[in-house]
N, C-alpha and C. Protein backbone atom coordinates (compact mmCIF):
# COMPACT_ATOMS: atom_id res chain seq x y z
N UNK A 1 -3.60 4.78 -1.59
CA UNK A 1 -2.65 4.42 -2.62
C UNK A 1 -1.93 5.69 -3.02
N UNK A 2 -0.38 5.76 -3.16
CA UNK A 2 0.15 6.50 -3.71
C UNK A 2 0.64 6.73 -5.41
N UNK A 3 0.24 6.07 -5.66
CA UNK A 3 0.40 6.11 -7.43
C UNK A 3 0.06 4.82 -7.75
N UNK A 4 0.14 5.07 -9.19
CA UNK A 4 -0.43 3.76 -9.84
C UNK A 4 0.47 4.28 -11.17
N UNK A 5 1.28 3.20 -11.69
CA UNK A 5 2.91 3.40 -13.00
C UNK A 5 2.08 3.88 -14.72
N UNK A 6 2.38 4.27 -14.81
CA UNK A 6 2.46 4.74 -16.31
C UNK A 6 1.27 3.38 -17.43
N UNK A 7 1.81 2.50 -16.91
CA UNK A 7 1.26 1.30 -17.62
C UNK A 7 0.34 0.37 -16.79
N UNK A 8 0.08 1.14 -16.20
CA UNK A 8 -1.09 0.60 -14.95
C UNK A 8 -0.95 -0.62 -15.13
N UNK A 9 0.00 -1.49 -14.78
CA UNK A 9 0.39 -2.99 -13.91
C UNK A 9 1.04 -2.89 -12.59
N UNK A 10 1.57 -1.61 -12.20
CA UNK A 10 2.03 -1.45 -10.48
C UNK A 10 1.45 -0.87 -10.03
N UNK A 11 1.44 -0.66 -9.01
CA UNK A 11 0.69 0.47 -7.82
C UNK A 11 2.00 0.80 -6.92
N UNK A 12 1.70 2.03 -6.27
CA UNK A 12 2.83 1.89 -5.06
C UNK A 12 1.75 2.62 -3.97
N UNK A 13 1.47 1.34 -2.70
CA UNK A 13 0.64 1.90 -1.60
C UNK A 13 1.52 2.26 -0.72
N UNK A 14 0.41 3.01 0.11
CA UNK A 14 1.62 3.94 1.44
C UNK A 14 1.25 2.69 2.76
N UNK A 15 2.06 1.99 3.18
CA UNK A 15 2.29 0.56 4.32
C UNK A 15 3.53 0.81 5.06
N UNK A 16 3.11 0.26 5.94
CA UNK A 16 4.33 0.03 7.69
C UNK A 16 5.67 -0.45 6.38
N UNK A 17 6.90 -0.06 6.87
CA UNK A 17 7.96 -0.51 6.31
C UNK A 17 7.83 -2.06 7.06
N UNK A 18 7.66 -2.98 8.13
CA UNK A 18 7.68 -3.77 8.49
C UNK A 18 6.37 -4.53 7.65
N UNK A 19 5.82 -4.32 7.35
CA UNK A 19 4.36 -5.02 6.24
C UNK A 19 5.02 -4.74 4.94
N UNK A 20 5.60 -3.85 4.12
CA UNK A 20 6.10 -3.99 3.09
C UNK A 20 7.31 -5.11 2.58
N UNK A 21 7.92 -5.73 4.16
CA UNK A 21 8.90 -5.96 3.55
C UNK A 21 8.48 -7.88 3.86
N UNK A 22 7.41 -8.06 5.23
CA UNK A 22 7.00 -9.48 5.60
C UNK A 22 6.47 -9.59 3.61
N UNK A 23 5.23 -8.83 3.07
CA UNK A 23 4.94 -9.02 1.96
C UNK A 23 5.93 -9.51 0.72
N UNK A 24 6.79 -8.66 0.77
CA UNK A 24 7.96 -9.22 -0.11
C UNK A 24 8.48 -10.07 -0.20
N UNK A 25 9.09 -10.55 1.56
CA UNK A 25 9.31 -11.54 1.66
C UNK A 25 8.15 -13.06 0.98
N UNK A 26 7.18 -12.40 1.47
CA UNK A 26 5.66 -14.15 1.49
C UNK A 26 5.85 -14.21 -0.40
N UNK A 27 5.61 -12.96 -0.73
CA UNK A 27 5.35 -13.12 -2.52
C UNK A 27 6.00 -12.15 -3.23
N UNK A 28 7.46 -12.27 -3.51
CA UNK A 28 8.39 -11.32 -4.06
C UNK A 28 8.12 -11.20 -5.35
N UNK A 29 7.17 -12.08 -6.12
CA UNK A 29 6.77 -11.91 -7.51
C UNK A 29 5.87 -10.73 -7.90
N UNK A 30 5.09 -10.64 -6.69
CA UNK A 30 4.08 -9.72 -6.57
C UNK A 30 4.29 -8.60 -5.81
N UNK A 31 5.44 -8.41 -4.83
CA UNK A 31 5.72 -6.88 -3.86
C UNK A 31 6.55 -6.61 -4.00
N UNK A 32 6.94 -5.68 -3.40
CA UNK A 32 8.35 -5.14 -3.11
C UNK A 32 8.58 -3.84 -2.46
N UNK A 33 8.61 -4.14 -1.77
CA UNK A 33 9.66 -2.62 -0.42
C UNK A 33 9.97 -1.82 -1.25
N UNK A 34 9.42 -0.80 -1.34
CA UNK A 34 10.01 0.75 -2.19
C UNK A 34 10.80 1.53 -1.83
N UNK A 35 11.88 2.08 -1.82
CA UNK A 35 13.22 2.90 -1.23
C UNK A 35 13.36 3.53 -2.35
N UNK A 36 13.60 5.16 -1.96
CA UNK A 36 13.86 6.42 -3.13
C UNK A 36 15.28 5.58 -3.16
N UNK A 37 15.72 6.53 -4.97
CA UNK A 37 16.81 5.66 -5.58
C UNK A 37 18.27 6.68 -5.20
N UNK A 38 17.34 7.89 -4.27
CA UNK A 38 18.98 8.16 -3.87
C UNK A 38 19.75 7.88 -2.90
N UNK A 39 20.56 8.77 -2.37
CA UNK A 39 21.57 8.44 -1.64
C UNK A 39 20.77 8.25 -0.20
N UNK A 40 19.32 8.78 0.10
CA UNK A 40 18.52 8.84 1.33
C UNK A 40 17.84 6.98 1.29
N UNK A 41 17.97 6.64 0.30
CA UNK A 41 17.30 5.12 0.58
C UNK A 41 16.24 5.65 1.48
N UNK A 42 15.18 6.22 1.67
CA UNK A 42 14.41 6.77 2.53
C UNK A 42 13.51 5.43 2.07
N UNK A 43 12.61 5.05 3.04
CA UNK A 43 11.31 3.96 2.26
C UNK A 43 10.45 4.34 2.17
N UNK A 44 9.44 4.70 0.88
CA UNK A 44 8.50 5.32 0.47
C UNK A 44 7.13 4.00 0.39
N UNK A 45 7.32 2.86 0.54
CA UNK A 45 5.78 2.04 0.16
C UNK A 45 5.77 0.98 -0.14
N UNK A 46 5.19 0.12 -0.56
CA UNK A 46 4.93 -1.15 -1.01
C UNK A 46 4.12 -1.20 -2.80
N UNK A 47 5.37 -1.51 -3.73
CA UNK A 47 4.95 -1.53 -4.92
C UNK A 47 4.20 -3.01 -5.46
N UNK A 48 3.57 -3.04 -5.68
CA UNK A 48 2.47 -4.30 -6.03
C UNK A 48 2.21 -4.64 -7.29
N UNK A 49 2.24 -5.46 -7.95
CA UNK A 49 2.43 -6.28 -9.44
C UNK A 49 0.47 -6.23 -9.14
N UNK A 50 0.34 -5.43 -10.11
CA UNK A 50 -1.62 -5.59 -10.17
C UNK A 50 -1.79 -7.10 -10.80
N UNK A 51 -1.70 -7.46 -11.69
CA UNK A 51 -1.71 -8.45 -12.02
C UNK A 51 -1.82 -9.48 -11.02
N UNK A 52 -0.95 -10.06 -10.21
CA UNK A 52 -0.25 -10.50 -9.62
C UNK A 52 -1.20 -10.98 -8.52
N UNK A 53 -2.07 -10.14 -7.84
CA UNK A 53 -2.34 -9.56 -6.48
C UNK A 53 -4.23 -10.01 -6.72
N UNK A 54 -4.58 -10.83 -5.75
CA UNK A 54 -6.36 -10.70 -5.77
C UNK A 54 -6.73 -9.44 -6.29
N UNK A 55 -7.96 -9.19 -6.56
CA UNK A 55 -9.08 -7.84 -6.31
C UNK A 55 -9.15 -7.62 -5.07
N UNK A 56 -9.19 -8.42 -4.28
CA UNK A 56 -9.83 -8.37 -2.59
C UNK A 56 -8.86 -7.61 -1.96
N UNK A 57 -7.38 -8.20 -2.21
CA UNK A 57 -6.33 -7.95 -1.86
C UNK A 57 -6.13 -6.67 -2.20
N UNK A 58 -5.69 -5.92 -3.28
CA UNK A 58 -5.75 -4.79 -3.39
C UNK A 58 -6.80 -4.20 -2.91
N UNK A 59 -7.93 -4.12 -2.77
CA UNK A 59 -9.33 -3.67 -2.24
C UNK A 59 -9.14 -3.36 -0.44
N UNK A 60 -8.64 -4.07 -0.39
CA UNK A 60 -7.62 -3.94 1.41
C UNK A 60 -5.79 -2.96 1.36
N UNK A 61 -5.70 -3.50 0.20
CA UNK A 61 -4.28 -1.97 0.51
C UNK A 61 -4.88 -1.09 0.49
N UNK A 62 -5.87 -0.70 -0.10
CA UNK A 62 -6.40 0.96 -1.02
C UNK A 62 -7.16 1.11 0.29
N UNK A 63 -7.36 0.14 1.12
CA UNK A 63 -8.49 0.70 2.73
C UNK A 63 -7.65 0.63 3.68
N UNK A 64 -6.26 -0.40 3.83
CA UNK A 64 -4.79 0.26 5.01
C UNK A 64 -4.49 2.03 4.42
N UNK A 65 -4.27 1.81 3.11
CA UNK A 65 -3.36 2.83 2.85
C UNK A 65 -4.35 4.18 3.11
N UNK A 66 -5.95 4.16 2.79
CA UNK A 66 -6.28 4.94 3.38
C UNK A 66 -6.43 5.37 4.82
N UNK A 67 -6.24 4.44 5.57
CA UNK A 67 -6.30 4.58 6.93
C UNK A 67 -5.37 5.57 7.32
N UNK A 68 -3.99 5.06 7.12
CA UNK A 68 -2.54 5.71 7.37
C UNK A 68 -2.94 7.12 6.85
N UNK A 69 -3.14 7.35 5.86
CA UNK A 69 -2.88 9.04 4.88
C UNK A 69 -4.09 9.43 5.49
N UNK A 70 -5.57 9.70 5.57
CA UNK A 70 -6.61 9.87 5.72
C UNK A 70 -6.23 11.46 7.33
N UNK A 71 -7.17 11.91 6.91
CA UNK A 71 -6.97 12.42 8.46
C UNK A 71 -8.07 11.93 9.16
N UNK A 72 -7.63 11.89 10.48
CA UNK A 72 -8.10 11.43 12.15
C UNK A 72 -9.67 11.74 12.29
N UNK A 73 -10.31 12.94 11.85
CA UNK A 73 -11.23 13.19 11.69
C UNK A 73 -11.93 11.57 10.50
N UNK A 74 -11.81 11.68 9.98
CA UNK A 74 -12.18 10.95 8.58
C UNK A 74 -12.69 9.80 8.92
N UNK A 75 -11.08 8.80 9.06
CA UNK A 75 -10.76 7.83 9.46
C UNK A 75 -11.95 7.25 10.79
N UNK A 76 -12.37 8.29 11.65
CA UNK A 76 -12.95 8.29 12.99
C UNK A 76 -14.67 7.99 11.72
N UNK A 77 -14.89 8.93 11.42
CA UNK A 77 -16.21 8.94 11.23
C UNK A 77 -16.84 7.78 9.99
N UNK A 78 -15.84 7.29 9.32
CA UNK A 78 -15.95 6.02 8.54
C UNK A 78 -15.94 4.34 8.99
N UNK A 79 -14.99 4.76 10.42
CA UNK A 79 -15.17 3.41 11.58
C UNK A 79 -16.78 3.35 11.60
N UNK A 80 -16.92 4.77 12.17
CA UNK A 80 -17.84 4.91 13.34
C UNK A 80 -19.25 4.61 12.33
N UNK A 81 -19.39 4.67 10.76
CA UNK A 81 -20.27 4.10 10.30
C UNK A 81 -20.35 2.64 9.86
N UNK A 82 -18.54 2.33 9.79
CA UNK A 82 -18.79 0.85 9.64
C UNK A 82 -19.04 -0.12 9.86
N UNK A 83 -19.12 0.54 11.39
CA UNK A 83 -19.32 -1.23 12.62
C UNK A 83 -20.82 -0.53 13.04
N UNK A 84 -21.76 0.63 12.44
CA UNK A 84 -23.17 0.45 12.48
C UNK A 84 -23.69 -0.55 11.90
């Protein structure tokens, strides 16, 4: 996860621009495709209505989003205990 808003009801996780935006599309009440507000429109994440969103569900962004950011080392040795 890359932040969590001031008033802890959003989150913004780090997700595939193509998963941020199928999400938006399925439940626009609850996501939304994140793009910096300048002139780079760069896409930074998938912002998520906490409210909104299972426990489970978030409980699975916070374990994609660690996947992605995590380093290779990490990621490797947390598989490699999970499917023990």
């Amino acid at each position: 996860m890359d932040s969590v808003h001031r008033d802890e009801t959003t989150a913004v996780f780090c997700a595939g621009e193509q998963q941020a935006a199928d999400a938006s599309q399925a439940g626009p009440s609850a996501y939304e495709a994140l793009r910096r507000p300048d002139t780079r429109k760069s896409f930074l994440g998938l912002q998520v209505e906490l409210g909104r969103v299972p426990a489970e569900r978030v409980r699975s962004l916070v374990e994609e989003a660690w996947h992605q950011q995590a380093p290779k080392r990490l990621v490797a040795e947390h598989d490699r205990h999970s499917s023990a």
